[in-house]
N, C-alpha and C. Protein backbone atom coordinates (compact mmCIF):
# COMPACT_ATOMS: atom_id res chain seq x y z
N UNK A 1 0.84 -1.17 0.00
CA UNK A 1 0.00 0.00 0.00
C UNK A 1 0.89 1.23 0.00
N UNK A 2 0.51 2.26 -0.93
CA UNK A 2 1.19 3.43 -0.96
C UNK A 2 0.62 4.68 0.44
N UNK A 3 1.37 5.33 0.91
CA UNK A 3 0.67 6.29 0.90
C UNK A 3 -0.05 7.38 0.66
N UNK A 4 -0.77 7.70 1.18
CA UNK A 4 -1.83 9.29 0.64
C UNK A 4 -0.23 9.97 0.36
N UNK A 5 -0.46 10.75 -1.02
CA UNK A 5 0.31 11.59 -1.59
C UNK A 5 -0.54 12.67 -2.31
N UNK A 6 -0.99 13.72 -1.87
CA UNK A 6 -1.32 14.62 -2.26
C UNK A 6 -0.97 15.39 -3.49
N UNK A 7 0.34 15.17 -3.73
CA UNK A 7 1.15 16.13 -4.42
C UNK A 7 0.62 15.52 -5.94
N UNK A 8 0.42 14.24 -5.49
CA UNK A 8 0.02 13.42 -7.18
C UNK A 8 -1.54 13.71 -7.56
N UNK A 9 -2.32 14.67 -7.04
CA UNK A 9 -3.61 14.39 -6.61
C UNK A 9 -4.06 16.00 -7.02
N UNK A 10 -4.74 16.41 -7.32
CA UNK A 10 -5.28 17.57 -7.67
C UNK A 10 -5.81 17.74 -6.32
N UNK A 11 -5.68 16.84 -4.89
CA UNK A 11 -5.94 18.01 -3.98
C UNK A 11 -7.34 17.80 -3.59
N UNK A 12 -8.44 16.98 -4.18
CA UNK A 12 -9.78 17.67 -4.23
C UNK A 12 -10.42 16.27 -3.44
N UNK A 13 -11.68 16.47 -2.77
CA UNK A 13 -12.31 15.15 -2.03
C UNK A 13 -12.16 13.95 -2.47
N UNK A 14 -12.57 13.38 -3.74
CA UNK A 14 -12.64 12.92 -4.41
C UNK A 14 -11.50 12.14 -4.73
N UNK A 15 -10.19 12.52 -4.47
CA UNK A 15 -8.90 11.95 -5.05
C UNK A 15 -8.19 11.63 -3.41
N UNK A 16 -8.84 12.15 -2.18
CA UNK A 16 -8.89 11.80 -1.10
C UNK A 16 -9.71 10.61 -0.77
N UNK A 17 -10.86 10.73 -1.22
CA UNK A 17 -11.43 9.79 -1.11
C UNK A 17 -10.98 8.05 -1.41
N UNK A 18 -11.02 8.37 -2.81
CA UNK A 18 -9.81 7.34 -4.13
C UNK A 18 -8.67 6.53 -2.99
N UNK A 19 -7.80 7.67 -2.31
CA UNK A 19 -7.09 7.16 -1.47
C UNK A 19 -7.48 6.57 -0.30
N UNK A 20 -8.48 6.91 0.33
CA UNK A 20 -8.86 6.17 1.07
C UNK A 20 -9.45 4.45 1.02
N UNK A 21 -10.24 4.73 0.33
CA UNK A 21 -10.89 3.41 0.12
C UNK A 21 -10.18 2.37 -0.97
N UNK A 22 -8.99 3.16 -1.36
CA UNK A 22 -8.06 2.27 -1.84
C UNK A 22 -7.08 1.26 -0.57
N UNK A 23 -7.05 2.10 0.25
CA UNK A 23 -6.25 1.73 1.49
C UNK A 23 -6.95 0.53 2.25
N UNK A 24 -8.55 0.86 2.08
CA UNK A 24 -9.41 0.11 3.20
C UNK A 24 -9.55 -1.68 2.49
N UNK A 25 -9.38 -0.96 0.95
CA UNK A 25 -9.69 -2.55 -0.25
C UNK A 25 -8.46 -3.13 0.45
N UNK A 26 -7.23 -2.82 0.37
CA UNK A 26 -5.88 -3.61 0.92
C UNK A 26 -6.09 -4.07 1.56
N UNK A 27 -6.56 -3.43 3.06
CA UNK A 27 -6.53 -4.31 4.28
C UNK A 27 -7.27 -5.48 4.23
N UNK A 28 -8.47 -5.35 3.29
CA UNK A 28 -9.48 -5.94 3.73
C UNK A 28 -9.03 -7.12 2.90
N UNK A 29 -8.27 -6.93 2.38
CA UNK A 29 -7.92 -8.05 1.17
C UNK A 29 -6.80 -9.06 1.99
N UNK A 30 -6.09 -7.98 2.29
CA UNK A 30 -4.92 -9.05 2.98
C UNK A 30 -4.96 -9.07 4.55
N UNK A 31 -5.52 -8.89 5.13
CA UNK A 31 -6.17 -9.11 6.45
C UNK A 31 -7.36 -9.11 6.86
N UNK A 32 -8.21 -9.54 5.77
CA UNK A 32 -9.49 -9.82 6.09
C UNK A 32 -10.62 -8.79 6.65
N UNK A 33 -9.86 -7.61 7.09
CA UNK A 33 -11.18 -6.32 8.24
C UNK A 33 -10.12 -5.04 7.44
N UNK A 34 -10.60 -3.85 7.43
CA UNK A 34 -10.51 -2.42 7.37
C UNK A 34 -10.64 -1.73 8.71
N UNK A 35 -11.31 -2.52 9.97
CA UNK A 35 -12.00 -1.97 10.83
C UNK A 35 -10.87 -1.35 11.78
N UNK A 36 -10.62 -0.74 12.45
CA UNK A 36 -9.67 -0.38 12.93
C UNK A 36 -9.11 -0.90 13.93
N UNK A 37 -10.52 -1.44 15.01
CA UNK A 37 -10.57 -1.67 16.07
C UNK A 37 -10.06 -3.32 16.08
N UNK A 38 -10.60 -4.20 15.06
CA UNK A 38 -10.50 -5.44 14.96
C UNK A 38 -9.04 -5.18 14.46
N UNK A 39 -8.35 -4.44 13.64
CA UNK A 39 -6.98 -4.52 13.11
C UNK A 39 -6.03 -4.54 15.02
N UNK A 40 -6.43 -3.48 15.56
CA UNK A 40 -5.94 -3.42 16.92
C UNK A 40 -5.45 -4.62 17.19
N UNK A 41 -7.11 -5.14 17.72
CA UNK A 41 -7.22 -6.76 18.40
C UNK A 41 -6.46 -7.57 17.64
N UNK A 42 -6.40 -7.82 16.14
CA UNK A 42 -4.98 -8.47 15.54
C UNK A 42 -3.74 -8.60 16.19
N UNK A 43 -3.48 -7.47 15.98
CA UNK A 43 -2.16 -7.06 16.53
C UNK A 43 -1.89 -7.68 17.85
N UNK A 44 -2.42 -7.02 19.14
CA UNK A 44 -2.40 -7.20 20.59
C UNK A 44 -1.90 -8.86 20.34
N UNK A 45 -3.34 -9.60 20.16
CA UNK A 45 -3.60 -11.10 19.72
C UNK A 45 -2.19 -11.71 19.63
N UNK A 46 -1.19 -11.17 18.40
CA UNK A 46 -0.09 -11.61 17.95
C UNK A 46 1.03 -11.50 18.52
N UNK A 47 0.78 -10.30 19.67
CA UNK A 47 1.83 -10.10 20.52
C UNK A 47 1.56 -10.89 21.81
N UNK A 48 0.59 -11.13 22.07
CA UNK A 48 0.19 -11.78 23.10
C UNK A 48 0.80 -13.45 22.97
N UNK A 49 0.68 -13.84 21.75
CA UNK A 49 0.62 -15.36 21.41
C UNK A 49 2.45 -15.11 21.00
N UNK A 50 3.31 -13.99 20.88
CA UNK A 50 4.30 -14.40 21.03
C UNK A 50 5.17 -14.10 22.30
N UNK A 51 4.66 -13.48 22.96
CA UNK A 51 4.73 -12.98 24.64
C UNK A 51 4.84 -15.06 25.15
N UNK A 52 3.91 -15.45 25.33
CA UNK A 52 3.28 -16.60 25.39
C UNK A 52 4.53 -17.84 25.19
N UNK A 53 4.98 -17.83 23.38
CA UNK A 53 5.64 -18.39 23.43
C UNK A 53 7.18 -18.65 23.67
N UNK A 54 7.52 -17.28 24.08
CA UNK A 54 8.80 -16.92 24.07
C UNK A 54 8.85 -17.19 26.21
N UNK A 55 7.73 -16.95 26.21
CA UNK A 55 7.80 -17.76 28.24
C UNK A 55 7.87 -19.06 27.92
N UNK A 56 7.72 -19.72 27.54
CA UNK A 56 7.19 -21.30 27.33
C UNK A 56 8.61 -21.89 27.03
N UNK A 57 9.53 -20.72 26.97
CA UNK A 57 11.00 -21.62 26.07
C UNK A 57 12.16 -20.85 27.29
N UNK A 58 12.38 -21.64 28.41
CA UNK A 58 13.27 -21.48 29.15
C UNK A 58 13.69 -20.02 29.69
N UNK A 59 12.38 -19.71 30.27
CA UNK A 59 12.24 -18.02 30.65
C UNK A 59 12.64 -17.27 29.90
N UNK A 60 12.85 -17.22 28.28
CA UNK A 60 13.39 -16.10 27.52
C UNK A 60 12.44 -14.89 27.52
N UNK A 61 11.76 -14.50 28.15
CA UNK A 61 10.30 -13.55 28.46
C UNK A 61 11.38 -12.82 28.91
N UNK A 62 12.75 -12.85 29.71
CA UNK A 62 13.33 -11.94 30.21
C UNK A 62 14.37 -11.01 29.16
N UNK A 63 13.99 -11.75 28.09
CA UNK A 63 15.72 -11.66 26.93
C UNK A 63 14.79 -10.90 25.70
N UNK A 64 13.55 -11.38 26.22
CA UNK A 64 12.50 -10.93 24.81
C UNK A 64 12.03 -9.17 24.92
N UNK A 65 12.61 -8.18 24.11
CA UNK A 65 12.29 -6.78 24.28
C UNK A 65 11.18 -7.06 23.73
N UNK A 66 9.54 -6.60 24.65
CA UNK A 66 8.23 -6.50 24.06
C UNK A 66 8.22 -5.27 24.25
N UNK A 67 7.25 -4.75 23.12
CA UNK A 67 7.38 -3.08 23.16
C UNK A 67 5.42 -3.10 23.55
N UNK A 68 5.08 -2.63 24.80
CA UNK A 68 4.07 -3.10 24.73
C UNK A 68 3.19 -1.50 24.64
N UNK A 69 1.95 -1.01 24.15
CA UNK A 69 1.40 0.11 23.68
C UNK A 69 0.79 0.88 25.19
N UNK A 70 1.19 2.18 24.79
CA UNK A 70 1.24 2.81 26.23
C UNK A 70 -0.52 2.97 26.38
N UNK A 71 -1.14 2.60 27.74
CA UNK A 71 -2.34 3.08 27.53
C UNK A 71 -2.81 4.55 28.43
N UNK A 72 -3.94 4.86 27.55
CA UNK A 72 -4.42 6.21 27.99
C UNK A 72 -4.96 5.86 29.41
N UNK A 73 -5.02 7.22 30.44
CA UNK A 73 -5.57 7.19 31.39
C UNK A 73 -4.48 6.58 32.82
């Protein structure tokens, strides 16, 4: 997926738009959702299940840098 590039774009809703829902076809194509929230839960999911397996293999949980997402509040 490219990014929004304006400069190639006359600029106008329409070619914003183009970009957008070009972006949303990708995801949805190669990860199944656009949704944002479910893309989240992907993610977490994948870090979780390698959090998981990297304990499971002779305490390397200590050797393993997880970068984990700061939360609000």
């Amino acid at each position: 997926m490219q990014p929004i590039n304006l400069a190639n774009h006359d600029g106008s809703l329409e070619a914003q738009l183009i970009d957008l829902y070009r972006g949303q076809s990708f995801l949805l194509s190669r990860l199944g959702t656009s949704d944002p929230s479910q893309l989240v839960a992907l993610v977490e999911g994948l870090q979780e299940q390698l959090v998981a397996i990297y304990s499971e293999s002779d305490g390397a949980l200590g050797r393993l840098p997880v970068c984990r997402p700061k939360t609000a509040g």
